[in-house]
PDB file of N, CA and C in Angstrom:
ATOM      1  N   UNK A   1      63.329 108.150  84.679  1.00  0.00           N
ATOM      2  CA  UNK A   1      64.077 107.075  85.316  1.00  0.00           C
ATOM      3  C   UNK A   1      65.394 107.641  85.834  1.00  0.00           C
ATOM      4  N   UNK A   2      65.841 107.350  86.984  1.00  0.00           N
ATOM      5  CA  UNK A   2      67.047 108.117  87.322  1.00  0.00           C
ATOM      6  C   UNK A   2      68.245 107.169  87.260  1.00  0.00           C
ATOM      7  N   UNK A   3      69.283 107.884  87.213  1.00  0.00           N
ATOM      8  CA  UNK A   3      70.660 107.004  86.464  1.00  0.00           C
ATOM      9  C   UNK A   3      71.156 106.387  87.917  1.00  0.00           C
ATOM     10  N   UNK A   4      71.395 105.420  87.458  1.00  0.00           N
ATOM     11  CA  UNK A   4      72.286 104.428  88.298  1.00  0.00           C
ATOM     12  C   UNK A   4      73.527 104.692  89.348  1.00  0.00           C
ATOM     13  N   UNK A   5      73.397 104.646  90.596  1.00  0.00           N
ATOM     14  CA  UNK A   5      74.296 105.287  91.075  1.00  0.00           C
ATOM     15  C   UNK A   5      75.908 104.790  90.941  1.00  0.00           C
ATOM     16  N   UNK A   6      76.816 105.470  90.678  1.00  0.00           N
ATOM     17  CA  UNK A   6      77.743 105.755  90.200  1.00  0.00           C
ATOM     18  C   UNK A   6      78.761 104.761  91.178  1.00  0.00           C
ATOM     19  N   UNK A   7      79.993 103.582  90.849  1.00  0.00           N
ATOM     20  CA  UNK A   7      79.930 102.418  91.414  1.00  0.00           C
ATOM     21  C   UNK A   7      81.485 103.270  91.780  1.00  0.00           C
ATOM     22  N   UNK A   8      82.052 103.018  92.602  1.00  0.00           N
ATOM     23  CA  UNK A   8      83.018 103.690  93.509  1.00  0.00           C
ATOM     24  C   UNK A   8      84.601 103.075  92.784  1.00  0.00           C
ATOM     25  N   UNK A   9      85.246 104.527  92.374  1.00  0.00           N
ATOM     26  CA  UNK A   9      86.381 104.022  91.601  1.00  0.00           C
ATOM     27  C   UNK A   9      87.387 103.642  92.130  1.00  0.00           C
ATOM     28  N   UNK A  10      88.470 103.290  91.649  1.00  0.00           N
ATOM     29  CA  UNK A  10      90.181 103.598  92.442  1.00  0.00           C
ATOM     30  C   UNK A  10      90.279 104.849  92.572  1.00  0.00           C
ATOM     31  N   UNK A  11      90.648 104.867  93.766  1.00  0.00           N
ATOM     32  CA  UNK A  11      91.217 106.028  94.132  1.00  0.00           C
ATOM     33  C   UNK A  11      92.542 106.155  94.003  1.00  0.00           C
ATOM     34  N   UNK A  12      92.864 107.664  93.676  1.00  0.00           N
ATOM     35  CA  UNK A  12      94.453 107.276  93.747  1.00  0.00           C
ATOM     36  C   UNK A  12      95.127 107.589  94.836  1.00  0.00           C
ATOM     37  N   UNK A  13      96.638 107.097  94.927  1.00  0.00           N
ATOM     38  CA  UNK A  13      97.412 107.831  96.199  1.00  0.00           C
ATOM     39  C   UNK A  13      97.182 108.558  96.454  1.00  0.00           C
ATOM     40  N   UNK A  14      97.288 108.586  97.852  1.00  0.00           N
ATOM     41  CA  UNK A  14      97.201 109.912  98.725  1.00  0.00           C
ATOM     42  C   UNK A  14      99.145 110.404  98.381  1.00  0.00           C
ATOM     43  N   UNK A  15      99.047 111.799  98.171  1.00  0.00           N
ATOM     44  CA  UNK A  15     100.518 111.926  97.914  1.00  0.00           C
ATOM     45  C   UNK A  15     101.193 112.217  98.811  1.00  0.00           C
ATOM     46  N   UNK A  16     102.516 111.445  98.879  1.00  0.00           N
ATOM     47  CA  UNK A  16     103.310 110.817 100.217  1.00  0.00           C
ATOM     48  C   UNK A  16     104.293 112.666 100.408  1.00  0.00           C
ATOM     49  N   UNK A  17     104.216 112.781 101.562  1.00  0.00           N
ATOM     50  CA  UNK A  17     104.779 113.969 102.421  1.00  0.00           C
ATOM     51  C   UNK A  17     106.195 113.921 102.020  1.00  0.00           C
ATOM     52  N   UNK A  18     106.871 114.836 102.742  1.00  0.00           N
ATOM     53  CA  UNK A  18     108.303 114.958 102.199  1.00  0.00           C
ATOM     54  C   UNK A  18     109.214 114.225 102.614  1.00  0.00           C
ATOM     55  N   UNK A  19     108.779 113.677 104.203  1.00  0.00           N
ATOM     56  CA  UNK A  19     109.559 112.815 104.920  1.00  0.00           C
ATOM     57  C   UNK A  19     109.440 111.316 103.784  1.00  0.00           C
ATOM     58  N   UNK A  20     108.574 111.367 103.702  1.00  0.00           N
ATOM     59  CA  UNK A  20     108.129 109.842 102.984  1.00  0.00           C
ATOM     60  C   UNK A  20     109.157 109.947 101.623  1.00  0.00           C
ATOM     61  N   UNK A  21     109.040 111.337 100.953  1.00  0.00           N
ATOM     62  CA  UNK A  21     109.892 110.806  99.694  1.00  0.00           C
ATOM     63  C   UNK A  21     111.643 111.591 100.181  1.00  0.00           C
ATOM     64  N   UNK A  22     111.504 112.060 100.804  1.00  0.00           N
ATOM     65  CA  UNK A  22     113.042 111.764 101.499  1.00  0.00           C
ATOM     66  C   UNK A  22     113.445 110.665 101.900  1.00  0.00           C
ATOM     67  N   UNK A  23     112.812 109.667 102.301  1.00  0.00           N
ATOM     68  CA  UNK A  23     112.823 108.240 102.763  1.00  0.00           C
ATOM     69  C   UNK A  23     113.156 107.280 101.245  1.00  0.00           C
ATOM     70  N   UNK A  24     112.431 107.897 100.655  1.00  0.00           N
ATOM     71  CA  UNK A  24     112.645 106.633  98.885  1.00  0.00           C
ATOM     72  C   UNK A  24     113.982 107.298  98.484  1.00  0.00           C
ATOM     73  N   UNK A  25     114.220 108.489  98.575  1.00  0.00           N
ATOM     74  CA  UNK A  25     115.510 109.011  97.702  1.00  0.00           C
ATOM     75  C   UNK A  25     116.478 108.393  98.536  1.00  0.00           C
ATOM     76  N   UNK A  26     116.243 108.376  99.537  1.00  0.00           N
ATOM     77  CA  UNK A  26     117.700 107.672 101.047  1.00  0.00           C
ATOM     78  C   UNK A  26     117.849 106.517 100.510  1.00  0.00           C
ATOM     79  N   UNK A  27     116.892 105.857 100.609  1.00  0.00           N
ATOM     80  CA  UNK A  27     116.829 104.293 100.143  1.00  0.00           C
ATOM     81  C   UNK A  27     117.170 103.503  98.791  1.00  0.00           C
ATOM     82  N   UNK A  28     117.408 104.511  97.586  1.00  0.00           N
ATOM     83  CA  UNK A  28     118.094 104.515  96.625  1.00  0.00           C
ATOM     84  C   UNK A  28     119.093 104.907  96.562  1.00  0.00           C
ATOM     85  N   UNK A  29     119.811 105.582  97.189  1.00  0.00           N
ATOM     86  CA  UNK A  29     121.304 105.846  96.989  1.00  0.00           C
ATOM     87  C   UNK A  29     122.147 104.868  97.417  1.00  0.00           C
ATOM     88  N   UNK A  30     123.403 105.379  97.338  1.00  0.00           N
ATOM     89  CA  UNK A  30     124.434 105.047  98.132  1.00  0.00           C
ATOM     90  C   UNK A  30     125.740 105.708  98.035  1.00  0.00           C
ATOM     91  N   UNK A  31     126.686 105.044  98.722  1.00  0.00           N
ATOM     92  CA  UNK A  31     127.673 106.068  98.450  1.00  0.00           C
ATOM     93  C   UNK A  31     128.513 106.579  97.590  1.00  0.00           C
ATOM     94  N   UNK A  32     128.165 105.303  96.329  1.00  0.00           N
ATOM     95  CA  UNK A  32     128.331 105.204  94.955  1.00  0.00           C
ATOM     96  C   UNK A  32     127.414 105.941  94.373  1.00  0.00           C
ATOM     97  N   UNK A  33     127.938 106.787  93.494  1.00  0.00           N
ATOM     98  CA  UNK A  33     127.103 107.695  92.681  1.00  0.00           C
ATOM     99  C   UNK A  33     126.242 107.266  91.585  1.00  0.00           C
ATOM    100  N   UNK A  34     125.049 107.981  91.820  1.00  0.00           N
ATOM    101  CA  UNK A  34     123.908 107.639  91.048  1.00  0.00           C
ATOM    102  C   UNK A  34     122.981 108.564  89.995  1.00  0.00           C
ATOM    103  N   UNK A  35     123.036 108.279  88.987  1.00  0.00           N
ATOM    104  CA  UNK A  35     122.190 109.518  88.168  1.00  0.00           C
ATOM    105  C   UNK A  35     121.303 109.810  88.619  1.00  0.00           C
ATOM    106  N   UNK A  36     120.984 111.116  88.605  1.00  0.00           N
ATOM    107  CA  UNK A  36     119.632 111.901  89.114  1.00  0.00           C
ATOM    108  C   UNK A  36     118.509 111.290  87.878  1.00  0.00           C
ATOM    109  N   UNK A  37     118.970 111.530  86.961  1.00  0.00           N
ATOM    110  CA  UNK A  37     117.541 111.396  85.946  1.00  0.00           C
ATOM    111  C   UNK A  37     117.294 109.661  86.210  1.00  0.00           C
ATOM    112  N   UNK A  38     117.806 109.093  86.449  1.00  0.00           N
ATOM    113  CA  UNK A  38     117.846 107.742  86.636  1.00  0.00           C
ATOM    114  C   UNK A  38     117.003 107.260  87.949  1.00  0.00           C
ATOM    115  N   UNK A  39     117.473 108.454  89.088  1.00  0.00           N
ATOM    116  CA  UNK A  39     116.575 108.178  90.307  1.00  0.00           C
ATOM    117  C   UNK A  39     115.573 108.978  90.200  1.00  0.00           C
ATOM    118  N   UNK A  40     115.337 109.711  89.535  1.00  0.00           N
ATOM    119  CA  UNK A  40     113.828 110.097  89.559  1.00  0.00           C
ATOM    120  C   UNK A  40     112.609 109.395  88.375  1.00  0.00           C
ATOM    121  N   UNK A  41     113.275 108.364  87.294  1.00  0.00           N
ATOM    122  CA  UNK A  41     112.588 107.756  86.647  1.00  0.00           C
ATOM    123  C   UNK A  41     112.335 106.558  87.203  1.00  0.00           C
ATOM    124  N   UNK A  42     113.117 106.544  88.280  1.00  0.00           N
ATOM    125  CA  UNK A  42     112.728 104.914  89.487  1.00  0.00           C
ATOM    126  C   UNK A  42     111.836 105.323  90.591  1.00  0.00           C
ATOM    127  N   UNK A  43     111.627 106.269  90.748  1.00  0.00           N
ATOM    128  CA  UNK A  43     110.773 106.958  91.636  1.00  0.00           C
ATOM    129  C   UNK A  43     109.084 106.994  91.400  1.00  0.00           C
ATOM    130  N   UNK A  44     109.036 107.769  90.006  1.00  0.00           N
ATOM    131  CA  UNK A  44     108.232 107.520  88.838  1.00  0.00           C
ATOM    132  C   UNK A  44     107.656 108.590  89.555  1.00  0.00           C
ATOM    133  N   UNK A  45     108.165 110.210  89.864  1.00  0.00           N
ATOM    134  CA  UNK A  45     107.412 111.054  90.354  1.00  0.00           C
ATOM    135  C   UNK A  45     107.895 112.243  89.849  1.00  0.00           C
ATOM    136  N   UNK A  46     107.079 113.254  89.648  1.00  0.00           N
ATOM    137  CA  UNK A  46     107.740 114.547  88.388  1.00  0.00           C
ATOM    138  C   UNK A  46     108.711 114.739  89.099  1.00  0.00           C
ATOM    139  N   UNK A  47     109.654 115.366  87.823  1.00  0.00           N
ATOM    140  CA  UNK A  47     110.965 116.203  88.274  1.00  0.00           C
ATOM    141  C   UNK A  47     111.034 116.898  89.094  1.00  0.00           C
ATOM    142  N   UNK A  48     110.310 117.895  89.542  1.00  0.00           N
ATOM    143  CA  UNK A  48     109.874 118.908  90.156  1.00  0.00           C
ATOM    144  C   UNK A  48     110.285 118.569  91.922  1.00  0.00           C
ATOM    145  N   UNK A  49     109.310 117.150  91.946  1.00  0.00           N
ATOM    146  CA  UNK A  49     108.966 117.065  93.513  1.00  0.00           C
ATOM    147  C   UNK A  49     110.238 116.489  93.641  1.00  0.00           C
ATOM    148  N   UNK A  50     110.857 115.464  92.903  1.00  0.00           N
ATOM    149  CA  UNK A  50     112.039 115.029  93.544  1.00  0.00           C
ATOM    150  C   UNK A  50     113.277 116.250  93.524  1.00  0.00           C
ATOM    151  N   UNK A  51     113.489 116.706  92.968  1.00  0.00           N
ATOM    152  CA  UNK A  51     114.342 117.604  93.282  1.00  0.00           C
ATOM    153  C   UNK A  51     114.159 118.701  94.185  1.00  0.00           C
ATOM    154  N   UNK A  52     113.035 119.267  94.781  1.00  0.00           N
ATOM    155  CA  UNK A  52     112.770 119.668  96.090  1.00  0.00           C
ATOM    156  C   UNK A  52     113.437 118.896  97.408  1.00  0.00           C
ATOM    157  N   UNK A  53     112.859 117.491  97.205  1.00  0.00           N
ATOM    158  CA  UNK A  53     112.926 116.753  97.965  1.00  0.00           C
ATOM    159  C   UNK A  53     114.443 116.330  98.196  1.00  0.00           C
ATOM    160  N   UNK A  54     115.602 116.404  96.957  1.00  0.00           N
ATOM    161  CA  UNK A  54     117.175 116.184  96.718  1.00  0.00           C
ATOM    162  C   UNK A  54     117.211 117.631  97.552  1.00  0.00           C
ATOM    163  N   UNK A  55     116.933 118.732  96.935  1.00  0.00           N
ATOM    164  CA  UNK A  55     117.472 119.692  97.848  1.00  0.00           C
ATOM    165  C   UNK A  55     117.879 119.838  99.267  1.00  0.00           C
ATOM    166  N   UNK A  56     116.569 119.207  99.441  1.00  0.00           N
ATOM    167  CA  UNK A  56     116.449 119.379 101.400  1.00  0.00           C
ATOM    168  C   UNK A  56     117.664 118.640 101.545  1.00  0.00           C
ATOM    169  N   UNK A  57     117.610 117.708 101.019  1.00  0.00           N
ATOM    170  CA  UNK A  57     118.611 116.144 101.860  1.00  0.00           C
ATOM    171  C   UNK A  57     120.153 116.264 101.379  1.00  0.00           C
ATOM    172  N   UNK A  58     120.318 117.843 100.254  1.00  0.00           N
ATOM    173  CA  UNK A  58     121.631 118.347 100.344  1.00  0.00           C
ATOM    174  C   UNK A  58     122.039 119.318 101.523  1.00  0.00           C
ATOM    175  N   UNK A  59     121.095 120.797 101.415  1.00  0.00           N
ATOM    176  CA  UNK A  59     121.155 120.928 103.231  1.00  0.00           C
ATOM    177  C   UNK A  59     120.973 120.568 104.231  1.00  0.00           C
ATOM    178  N   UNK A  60     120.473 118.904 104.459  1.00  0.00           N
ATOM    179  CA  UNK A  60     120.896 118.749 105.754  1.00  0.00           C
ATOM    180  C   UNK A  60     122.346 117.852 105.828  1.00  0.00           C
ATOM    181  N   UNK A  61     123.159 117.807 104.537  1.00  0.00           N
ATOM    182  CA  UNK A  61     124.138 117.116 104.466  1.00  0.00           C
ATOM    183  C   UNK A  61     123.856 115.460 104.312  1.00  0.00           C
ATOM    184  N   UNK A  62     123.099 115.374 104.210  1.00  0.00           N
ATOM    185  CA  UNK A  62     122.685 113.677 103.237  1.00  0.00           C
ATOM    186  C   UNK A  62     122.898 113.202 102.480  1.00  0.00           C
ATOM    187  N   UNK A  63     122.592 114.144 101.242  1.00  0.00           N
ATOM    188  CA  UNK A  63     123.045 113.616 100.138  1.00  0.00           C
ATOM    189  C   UNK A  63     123.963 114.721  99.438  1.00  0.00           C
ATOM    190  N   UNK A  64     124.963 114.271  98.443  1.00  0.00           N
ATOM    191  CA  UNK A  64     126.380 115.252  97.580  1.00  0.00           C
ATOM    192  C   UNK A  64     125.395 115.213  96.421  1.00  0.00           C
ATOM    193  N   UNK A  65     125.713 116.192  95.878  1.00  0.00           N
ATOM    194  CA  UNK A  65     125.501 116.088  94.148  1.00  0.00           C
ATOM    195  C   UNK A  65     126.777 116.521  93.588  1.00  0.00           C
ATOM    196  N   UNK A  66     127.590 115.763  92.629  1.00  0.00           N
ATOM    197  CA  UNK A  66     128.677 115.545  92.127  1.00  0.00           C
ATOM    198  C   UNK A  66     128.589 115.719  90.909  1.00  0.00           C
ATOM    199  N   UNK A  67     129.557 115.881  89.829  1.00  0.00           N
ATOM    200  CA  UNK A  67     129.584 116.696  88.528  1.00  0.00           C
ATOM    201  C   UNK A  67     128.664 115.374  87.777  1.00  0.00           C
ATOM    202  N   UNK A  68     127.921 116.194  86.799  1.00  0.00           N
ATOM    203  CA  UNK A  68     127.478 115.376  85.801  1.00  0.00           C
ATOM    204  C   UNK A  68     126.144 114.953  85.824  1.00  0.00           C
ATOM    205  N   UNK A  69     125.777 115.306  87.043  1.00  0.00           N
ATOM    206  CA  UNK A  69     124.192 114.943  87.225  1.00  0.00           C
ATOM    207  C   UNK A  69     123.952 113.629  88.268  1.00  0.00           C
ATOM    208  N   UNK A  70     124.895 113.741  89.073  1.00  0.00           N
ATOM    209  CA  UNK A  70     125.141 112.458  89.939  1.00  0.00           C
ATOM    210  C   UNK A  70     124.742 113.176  91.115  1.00  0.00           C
ATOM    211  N   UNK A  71     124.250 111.743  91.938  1.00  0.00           N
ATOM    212  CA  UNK A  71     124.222 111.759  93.477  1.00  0.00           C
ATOM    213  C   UNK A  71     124.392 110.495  94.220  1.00  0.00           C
ATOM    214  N   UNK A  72     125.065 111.338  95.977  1.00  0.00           N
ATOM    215  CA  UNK A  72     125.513 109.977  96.392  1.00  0.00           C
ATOM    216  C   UNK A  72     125.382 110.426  97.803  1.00  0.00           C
ATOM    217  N   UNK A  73     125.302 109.596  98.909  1.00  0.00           N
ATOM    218  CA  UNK A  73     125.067 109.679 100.232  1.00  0.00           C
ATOM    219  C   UNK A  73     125.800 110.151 100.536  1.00  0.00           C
ATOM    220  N   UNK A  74     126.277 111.104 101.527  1.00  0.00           N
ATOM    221  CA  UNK A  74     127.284 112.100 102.157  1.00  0.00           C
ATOM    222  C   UNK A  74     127.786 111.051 103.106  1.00  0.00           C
TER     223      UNK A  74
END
């Protein structure tokens, strides 16, 4: 007897490009300073990618990172 064909799961996200999570980190800041560990647990995406993603948007002058683990819109 052959097994039942297999019923189609969730899929998960497709994982969003850099523009896309340069876009969520923009959209959480401001010019008031904001904890990093704070915006990347609102993000809900490893450490790793968001801070790639903080990097870029410090060289292009976007975002400051300020003592203490803060960030804020340039």
């Amino acid at each position: 007897r052959p097994a039942p064909p297999l019923r189609p799961t969730a899929r998960a996200a497709a994982p969003e490009g850099p523009i896309q999570l340069e876009t969520r980190i923009l959209s959480r800041l401001s010019p008031s300073p904001t904890e990093e560990d704070d915006l990347i647990r609102d993000l809900g995406i490893p450490a790793s990618d968001a801070s790639a993603a903080i990097m870029a948007l410090e060289l292009e002058g976007r975002v400051t990172r300020l003592a203490g683990g803060r960030l804020a819109l340039s």
